[in-house]
N, C-alpha and C. Protein backbone atom coordinates (compact mmCIF):
# COMPACT_ATOMS: atom_id res chain seq x y z
N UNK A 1 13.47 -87.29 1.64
CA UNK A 1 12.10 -87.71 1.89
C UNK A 1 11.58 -87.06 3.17
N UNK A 2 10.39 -86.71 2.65
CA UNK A 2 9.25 -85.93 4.41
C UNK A 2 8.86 -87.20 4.56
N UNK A 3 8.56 -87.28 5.75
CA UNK A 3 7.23 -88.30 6.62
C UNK A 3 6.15 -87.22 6.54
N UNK A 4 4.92 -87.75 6.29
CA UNK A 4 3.80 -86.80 6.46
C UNK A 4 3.29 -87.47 8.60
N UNK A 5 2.09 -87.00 8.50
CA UNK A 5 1.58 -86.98 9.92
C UNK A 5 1.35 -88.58 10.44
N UNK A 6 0.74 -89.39 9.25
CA UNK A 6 0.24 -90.78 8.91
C UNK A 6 1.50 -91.50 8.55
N UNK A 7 2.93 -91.08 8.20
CA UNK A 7 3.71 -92.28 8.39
C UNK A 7 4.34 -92.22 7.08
N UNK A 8 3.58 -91.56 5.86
CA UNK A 8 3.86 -92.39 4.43
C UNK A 8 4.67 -90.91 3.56
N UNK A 9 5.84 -91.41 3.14
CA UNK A 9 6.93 -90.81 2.47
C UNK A 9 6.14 -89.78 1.41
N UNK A 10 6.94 -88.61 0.95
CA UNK A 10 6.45 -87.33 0.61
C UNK A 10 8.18 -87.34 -0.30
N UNK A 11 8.18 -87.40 -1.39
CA UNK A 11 9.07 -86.97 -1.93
C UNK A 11 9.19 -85.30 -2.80
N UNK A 12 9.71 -84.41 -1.92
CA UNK A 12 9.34 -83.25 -2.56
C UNK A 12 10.00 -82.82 -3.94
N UNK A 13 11.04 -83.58 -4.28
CA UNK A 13 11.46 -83.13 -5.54
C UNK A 13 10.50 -83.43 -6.81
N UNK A 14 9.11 -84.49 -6.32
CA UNK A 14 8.48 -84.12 -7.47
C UNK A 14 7.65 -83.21 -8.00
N UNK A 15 7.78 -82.17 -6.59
CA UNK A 15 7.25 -81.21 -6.79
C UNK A 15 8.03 -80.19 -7.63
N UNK A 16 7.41 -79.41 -8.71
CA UNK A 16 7.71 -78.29 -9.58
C UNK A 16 8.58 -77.37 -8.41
N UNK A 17 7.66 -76.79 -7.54
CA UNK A 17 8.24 -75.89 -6.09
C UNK A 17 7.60 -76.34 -5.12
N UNK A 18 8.12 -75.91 -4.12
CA UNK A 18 7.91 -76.19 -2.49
C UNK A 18 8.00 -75.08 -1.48
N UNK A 19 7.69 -74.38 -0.66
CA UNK A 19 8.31 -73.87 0.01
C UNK A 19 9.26 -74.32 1.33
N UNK A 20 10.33 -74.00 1.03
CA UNK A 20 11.32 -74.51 1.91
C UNK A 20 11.13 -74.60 3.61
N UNK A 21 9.88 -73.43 4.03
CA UNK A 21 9.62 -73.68 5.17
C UNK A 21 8.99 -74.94 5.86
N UNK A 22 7.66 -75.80 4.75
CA UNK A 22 7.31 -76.91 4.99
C UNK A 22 8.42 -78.20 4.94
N UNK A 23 9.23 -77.76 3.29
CA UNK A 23 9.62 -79.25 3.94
C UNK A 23 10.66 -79.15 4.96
N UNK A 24 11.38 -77.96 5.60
CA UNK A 24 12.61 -77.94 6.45
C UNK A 24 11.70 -77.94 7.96
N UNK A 25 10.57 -77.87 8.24
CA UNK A 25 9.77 -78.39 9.36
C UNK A 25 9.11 -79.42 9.12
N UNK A 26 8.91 -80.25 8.15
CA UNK A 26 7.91 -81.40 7.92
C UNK A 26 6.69 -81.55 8.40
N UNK A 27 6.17 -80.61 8.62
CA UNK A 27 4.59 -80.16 8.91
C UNK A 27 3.72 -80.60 7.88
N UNK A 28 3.31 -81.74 7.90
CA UNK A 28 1.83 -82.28 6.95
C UNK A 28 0.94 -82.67 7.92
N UNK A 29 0.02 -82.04 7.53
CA UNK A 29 -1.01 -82.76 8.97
C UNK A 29 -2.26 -82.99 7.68
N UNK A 30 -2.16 -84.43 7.05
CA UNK A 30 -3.54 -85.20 6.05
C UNK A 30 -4.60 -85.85 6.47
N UNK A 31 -4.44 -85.92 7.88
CA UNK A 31 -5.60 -86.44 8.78
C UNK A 31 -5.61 -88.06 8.25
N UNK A 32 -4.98 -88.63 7.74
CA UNK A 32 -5.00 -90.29 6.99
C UNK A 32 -4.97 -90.03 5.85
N UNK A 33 -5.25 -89.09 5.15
CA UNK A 33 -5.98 -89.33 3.84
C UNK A 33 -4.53 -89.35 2.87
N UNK A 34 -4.45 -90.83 2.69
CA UNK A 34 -3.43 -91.28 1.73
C UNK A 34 -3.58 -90.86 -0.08
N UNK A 35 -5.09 -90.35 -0.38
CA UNK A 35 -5.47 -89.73 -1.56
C UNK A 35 -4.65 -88.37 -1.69
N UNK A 36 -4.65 -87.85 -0.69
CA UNK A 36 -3.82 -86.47 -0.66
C UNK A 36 -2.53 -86.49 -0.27
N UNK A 37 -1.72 -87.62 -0.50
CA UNK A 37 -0.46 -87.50 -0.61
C UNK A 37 0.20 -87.29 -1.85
N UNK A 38 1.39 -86.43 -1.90
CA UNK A 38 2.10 -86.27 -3.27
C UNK A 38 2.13 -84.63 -3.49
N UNK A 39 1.99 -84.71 -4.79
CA UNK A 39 2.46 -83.82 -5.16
C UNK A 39 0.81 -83.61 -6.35
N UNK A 40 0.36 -81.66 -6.49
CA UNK A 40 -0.62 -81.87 -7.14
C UNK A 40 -0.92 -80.76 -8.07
N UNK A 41 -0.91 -80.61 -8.89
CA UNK A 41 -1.50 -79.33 -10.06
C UNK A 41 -2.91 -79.51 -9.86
N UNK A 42 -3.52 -78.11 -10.55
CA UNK A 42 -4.94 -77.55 -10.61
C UNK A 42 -4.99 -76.51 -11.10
N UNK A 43 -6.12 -75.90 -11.63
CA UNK A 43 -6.49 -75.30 -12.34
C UNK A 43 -6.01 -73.64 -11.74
N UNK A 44 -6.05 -73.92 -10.23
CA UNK A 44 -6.38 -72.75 -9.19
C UNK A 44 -4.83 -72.24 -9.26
N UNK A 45 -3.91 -72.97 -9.55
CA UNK A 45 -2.71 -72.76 -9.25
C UNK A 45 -1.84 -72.88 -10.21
N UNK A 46 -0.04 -72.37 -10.12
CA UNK A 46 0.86 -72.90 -11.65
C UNK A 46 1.80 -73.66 -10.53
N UNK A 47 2.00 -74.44 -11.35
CA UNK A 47 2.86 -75.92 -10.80
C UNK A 47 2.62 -77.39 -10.29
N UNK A 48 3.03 -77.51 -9.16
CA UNK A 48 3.01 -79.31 -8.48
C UNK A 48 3.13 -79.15 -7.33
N UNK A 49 2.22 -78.93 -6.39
CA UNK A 49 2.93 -79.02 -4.86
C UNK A 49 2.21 -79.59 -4.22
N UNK A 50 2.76 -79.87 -2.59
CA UNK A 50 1.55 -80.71 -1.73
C UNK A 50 0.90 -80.35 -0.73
N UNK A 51 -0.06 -80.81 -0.76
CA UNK A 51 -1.07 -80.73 0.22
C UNK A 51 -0.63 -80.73 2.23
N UNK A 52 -0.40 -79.63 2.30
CA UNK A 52 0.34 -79.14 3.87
C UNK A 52 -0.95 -79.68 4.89
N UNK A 53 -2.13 -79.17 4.82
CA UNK A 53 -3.23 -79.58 5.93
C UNK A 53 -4.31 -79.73 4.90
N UNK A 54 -5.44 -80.57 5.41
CA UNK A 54 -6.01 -81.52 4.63
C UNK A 54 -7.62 -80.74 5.89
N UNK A 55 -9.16 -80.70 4.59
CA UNK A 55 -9.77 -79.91 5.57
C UNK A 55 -10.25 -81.27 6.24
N UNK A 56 -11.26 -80.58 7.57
CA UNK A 56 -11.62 -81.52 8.86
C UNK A 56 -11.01 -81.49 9.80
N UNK A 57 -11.31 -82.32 10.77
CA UNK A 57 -10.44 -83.20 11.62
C UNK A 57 -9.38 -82.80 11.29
N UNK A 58 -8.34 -81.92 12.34
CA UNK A 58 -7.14 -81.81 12.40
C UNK A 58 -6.44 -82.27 13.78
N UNK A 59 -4.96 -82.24 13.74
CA UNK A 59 -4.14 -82.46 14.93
C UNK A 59 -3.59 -81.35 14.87
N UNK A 60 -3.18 -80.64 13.67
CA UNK A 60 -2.81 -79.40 13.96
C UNK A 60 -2.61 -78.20 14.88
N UNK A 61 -1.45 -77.90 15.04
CA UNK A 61 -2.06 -77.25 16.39
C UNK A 61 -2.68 -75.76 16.64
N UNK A 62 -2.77 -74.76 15.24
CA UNK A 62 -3.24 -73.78 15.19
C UNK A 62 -4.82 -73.37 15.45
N UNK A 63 -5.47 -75.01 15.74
CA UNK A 63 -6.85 -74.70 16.01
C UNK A 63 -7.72 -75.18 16.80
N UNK A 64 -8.15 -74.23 17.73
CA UNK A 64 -8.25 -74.95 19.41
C UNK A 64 -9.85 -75.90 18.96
N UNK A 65 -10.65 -75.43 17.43
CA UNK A 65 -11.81 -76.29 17.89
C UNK A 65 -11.16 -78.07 16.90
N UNK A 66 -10.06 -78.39 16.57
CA UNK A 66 -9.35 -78.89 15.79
C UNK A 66 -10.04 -79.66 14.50
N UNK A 67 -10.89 -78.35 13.70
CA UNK A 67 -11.54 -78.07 12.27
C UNK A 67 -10.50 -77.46 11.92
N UNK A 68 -10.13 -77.81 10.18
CA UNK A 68 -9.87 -77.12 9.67
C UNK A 68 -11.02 -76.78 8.59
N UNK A 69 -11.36 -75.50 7.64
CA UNK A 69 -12.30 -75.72 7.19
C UNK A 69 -12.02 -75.65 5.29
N UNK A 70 -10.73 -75.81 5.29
CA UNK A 70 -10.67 -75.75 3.59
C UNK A 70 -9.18 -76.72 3.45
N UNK A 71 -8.29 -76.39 2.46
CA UNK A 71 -7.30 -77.36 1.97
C UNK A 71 -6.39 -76.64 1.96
N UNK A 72 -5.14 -76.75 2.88
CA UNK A 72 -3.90 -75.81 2.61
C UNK A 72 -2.62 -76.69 1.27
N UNK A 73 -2.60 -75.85 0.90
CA UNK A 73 -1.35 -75.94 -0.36
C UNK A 73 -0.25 -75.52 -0.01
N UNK A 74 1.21 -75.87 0.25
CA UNK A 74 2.57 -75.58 0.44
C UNK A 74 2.56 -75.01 -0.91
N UNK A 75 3.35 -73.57 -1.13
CA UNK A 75 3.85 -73.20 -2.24
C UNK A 75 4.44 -72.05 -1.71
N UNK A 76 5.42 -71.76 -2.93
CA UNK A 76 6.40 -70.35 -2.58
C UNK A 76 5.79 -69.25 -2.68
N UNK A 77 6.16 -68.10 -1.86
CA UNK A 77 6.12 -66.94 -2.74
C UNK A 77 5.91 -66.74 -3.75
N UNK A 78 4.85 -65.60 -4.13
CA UNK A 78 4.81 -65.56 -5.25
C UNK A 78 4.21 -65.96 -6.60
N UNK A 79 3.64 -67.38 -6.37
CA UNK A 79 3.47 -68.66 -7.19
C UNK A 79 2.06 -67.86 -7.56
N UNK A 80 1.82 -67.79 -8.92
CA UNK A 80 0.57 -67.51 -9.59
C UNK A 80 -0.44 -68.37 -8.96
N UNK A 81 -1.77 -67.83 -8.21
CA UNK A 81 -2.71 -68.34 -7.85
C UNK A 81 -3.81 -67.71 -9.31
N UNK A 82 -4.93 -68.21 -9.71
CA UNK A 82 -5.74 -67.98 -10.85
C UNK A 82 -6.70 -68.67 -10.25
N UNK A 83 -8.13 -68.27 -11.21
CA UNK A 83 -9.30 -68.73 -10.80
C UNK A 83 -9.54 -69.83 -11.31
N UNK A 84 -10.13 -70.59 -10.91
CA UNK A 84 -10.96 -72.49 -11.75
C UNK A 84 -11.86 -72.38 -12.21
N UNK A 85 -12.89 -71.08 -12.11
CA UNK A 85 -14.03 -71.30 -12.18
C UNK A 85 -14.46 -69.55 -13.00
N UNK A 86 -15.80 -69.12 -13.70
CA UNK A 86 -16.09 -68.15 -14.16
C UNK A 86 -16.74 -67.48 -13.21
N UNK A 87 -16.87 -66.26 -12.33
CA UNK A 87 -17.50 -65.90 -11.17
C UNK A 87 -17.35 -64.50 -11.31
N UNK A 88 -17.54 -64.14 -10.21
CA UNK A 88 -17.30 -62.50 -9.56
C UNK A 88 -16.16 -62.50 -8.58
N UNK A 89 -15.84 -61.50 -8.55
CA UNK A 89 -14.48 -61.53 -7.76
C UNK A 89 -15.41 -60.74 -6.15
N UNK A 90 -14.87 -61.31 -4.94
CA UNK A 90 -15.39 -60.21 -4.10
C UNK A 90 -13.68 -60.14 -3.02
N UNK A 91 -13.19 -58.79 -2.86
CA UNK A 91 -12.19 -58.54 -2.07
C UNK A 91 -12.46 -58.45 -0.62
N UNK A 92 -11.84 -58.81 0.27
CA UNK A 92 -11.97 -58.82 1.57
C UNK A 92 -13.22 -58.82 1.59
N UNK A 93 -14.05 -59.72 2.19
CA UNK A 93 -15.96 -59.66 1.94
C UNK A 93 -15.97 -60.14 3.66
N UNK A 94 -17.26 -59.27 3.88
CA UNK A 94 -17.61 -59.64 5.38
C UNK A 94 -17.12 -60.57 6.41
N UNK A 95 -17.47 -62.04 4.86
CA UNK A 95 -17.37 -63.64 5.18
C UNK A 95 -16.43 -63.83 5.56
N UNK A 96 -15.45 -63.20 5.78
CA UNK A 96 -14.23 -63.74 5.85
C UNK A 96 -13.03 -63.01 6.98
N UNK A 97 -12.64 -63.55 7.87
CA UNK A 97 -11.89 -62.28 8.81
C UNK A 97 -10.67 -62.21 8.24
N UNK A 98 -10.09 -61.79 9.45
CA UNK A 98 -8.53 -61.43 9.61
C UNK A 98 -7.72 -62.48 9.72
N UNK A 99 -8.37 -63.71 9.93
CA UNK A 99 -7.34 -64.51 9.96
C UNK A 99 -7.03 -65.33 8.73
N UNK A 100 -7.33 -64.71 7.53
CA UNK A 100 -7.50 -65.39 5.82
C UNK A 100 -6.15 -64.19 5.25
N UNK A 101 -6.11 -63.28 6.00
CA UNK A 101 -4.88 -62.73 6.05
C UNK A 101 -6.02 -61.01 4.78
N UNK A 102 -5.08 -59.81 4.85
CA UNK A 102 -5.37 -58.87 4.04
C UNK A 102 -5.90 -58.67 2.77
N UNK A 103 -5.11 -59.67 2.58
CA UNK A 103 -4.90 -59.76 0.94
C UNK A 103 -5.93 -61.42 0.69
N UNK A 104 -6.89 -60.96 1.04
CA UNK A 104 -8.05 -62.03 0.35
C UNK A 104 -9.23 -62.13 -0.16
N UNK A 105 -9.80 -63.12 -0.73
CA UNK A 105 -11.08 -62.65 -1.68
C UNK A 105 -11.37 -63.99 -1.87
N UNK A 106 -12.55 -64.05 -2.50
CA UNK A 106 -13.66 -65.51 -2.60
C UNK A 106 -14.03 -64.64 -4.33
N UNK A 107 -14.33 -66.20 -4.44
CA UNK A 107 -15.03 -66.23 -6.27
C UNK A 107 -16.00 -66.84 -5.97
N UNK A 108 -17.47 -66.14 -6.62
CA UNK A 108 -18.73 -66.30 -6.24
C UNK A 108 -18.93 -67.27 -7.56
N UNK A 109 -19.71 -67.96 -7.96
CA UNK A 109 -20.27 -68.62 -8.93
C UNK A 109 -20.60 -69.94 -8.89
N UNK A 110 -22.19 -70.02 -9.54
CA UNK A 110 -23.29 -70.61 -9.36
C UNK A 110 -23.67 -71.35 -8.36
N UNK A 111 -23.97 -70.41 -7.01
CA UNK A 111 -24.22 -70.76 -5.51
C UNK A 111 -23.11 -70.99 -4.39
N UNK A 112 -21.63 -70.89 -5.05
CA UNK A 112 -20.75 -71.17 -4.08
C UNK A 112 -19.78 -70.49 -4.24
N UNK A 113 -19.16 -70.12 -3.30
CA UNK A 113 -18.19 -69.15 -2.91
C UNK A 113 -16.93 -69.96 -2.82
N UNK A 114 -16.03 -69.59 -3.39
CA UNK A 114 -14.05 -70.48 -3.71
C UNK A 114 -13.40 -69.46 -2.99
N UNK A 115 -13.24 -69.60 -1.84
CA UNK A 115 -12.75 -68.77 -0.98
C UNK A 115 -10.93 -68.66 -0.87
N UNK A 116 -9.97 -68.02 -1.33
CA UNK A 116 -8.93 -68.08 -1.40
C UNK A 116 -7.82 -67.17 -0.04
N UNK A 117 -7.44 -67.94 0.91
CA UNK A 117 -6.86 -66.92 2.03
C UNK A 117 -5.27 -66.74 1.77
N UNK A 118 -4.55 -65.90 2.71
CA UNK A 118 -3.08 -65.87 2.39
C UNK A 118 -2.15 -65.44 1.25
N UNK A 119 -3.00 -64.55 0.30
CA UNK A 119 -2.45 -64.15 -0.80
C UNK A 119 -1.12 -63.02 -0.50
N UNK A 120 0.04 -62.94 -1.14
CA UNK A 120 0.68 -62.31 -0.83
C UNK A 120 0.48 -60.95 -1.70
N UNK A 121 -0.14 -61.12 -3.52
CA UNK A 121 -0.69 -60.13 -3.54
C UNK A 121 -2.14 -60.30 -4.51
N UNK A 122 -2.78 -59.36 -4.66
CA UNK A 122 -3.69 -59.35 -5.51
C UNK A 122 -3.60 -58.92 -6.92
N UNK A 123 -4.37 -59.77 -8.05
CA UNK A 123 -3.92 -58.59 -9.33
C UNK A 123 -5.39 -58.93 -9.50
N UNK A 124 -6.59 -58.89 -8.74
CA UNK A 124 -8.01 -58.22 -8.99
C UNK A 124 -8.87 -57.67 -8.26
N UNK A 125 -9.90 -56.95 -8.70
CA UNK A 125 -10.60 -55.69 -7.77
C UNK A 125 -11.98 -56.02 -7.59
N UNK A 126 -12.42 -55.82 -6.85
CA UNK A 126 -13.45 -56.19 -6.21
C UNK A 126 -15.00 -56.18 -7.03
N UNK A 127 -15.64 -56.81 -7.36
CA UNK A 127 -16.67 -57.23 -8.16
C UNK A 127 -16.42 -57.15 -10.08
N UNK A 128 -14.78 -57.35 -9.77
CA UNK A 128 -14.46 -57.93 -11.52
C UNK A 128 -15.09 -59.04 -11.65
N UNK A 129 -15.05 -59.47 -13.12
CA UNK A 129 -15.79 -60.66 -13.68
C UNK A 129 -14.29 -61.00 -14.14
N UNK A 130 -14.19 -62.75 -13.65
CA UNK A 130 -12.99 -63.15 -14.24
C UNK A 130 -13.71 -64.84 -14.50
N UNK A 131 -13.06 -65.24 -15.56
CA UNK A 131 -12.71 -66.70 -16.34
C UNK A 131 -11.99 -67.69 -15.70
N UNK A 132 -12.06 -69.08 -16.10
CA UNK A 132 -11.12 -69.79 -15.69
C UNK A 132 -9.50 -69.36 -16.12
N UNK A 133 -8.91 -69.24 -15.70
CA UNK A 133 -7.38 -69.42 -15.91
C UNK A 133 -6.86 -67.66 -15.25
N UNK A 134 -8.17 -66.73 -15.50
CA UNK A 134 -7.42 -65.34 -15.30
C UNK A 134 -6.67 -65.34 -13.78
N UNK A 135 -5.87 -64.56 -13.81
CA UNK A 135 -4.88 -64.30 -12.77
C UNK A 135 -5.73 -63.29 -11.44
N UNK A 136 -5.48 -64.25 -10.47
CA UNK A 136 -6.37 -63.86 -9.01
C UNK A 136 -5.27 -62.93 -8.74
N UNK A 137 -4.23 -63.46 -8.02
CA UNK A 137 -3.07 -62.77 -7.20
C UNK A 137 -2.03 -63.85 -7.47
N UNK A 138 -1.19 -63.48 -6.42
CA UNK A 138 -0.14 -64.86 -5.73
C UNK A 138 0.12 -65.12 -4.49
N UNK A 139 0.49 -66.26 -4.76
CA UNK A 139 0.60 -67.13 -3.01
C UNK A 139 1.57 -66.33 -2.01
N UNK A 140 1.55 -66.38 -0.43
CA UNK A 140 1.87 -65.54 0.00
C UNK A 140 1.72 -65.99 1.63
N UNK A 141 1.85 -65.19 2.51
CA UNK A 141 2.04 -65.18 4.16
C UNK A 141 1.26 -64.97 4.72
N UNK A 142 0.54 -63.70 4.08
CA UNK A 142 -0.69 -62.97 4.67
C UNK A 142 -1.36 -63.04 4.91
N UNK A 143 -1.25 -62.88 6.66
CA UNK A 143 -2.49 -63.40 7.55
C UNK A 143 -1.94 -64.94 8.51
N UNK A 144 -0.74 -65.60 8.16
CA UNK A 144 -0.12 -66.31 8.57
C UNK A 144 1.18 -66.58 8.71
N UNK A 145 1.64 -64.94 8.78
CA UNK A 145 3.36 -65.26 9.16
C UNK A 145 4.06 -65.65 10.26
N UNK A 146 3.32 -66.07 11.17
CA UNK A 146 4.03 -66.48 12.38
C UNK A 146 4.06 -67.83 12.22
N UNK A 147 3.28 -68.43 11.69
CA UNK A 147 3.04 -69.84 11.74
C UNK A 147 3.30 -71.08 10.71
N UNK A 148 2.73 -70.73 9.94
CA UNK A 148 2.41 -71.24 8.45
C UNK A 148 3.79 -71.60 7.14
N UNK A 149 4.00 -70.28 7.41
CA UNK A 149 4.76 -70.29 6.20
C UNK A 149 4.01 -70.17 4.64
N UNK A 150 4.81 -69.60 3.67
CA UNK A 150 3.93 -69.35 2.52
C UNK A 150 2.70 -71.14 1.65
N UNK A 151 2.02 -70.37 1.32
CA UNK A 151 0.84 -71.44 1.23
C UNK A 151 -0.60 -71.00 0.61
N UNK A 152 -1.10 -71.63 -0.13
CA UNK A 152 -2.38 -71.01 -0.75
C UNK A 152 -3.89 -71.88 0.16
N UNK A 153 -4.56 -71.19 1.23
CA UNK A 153 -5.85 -71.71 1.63
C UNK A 153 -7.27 -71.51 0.83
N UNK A 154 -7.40 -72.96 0.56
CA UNK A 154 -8.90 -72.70 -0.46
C UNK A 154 -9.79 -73.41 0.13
N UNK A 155 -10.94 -72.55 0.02
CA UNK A 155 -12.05 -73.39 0.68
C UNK A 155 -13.61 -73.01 -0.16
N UNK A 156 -14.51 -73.79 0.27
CA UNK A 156 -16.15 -73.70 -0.65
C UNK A 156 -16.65 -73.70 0.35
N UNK A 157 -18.07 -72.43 0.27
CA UNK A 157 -18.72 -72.64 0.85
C UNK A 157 -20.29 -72.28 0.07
N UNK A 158 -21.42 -72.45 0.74
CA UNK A 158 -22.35 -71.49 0.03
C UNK A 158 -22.43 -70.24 -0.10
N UNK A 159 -22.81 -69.60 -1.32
CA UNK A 159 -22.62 -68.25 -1.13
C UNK A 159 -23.14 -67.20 0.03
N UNK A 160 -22.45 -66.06 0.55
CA UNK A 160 -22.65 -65.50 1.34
C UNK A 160 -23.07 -66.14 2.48
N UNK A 161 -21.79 -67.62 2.87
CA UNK A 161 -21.80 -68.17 4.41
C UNK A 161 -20.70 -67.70 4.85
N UNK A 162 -20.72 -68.16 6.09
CA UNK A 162 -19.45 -67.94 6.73
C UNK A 162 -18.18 -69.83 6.93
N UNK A 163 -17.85 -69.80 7.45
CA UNK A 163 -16.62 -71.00 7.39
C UNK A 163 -17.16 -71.83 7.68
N UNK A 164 -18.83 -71.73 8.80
CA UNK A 164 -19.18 -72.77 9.46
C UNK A 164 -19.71 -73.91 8.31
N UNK A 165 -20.16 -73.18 7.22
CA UNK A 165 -20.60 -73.53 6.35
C UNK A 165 -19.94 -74.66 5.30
N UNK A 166 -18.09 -74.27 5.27
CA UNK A 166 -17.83 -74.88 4.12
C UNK A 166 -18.24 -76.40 3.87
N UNK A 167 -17.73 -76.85 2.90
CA UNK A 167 -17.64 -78.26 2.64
C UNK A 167 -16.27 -78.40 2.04
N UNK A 168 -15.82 -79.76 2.40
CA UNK A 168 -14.21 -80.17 1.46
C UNK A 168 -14.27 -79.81 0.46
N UNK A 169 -13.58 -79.38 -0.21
CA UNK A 169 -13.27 -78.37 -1.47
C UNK A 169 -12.47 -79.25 -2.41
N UNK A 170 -11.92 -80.55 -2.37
CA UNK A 170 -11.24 -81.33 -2.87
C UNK A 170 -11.98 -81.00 -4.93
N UNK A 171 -12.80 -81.39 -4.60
CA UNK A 171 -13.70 -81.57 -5.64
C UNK A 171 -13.62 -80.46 -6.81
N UNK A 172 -13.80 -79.25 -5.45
CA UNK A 172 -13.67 -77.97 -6.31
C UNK A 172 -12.55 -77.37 -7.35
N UNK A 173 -10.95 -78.13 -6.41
CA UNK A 173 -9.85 -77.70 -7.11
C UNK A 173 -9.18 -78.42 -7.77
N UNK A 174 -10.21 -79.26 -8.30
CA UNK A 174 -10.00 -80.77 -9.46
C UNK A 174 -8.43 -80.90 -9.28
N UNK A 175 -7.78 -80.84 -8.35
CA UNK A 175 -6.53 -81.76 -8.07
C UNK A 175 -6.15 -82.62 -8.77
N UNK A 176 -4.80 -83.10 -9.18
CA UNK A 176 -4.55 -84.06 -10.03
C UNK A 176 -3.18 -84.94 -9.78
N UNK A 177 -2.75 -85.85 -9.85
CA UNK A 177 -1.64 -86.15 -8.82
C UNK A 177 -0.48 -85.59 -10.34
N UNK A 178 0.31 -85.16 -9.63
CA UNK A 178 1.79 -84.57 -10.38
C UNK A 178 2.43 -85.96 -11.12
């Protein structure tokens, strides 16, 4: 069993995968939110895993204004990331720096941008048209290997904003408890 940040038990074996770096540091930072404990499938992703940082209000310590602005996912290497939604693909786009890591891209569709950081790789090109389920990339380091450990960051914002913009994305990656 993990302790998350709030106190309340994290059993990772019900997760499908994990990456071994979260649970062998026990780094959950959920800000309270007992909804986002467990273990979780979605559309965006293949498997069951949990929710590492939760957006908002963080304690975390990677961020001096202590916002986070989207939903981090613990997952391995590798792990098929796919789209939720029917959009445009945009690769590395203005919106987005260096710290979403190389290997990143946002899915544009109908006014909002599904911003995906940390991919380890990509399998799409820049203003493809992709479906729900088609294959984005996979989960990965990039852009957070000193810190993090492998992990998929998703976030919403309006189209063509920047981070200041997002909103909790919970909604977006119809989450489902495992």
């Amino acid at each position: 069993m993990v302790r998350t940040s709030f106190g309340a038990a994290l059993d990772p074996s019900k997760c499908t995968a994990s990456s071994e770096y979260w649970r062998g540091n026990r780094r959950f930072y959920l800000n309270g939110e007992a909804s986002q404990e467990g273990c979780f499938t979605s559309p965006w992703f293949k498997g069951s895993h949990p929710v590492m940082l939760s957006y908002g209000r963080t304690v975390a310590p990677w961020y001096a204004s202590h916002v986070h602005h989207g939903v981090d996912v613990d997952m391995p290497e590798g792990t098929p990331v796919r789209s939720g939604v029917a959009g445009t693909v945009h690769v590395r786009p203005s919106t987005m720096g260096a710290s979403y890591g190389s290997k990143r891209l946002l899915v544009r569709s109908d006014g909002r941008d599904h911003v995906i950081g940390h991919l380890g790789e990509l399998a799409v090109a820049d203003g493809q048209r992709v479906q729900p389920g088609d294959l984005l990339g996979r989960s990965g380091t990039n852009g957070c290997e000193q810190q993090d450990g492998p992990h998929l960051h998703f976030e919403v914002r309006p189209s063509g904003t920047g981070y200041q913009s997002a909103v909790d994305p919970w909604e977006s990656l119809r989450m489902s408890r495992a």
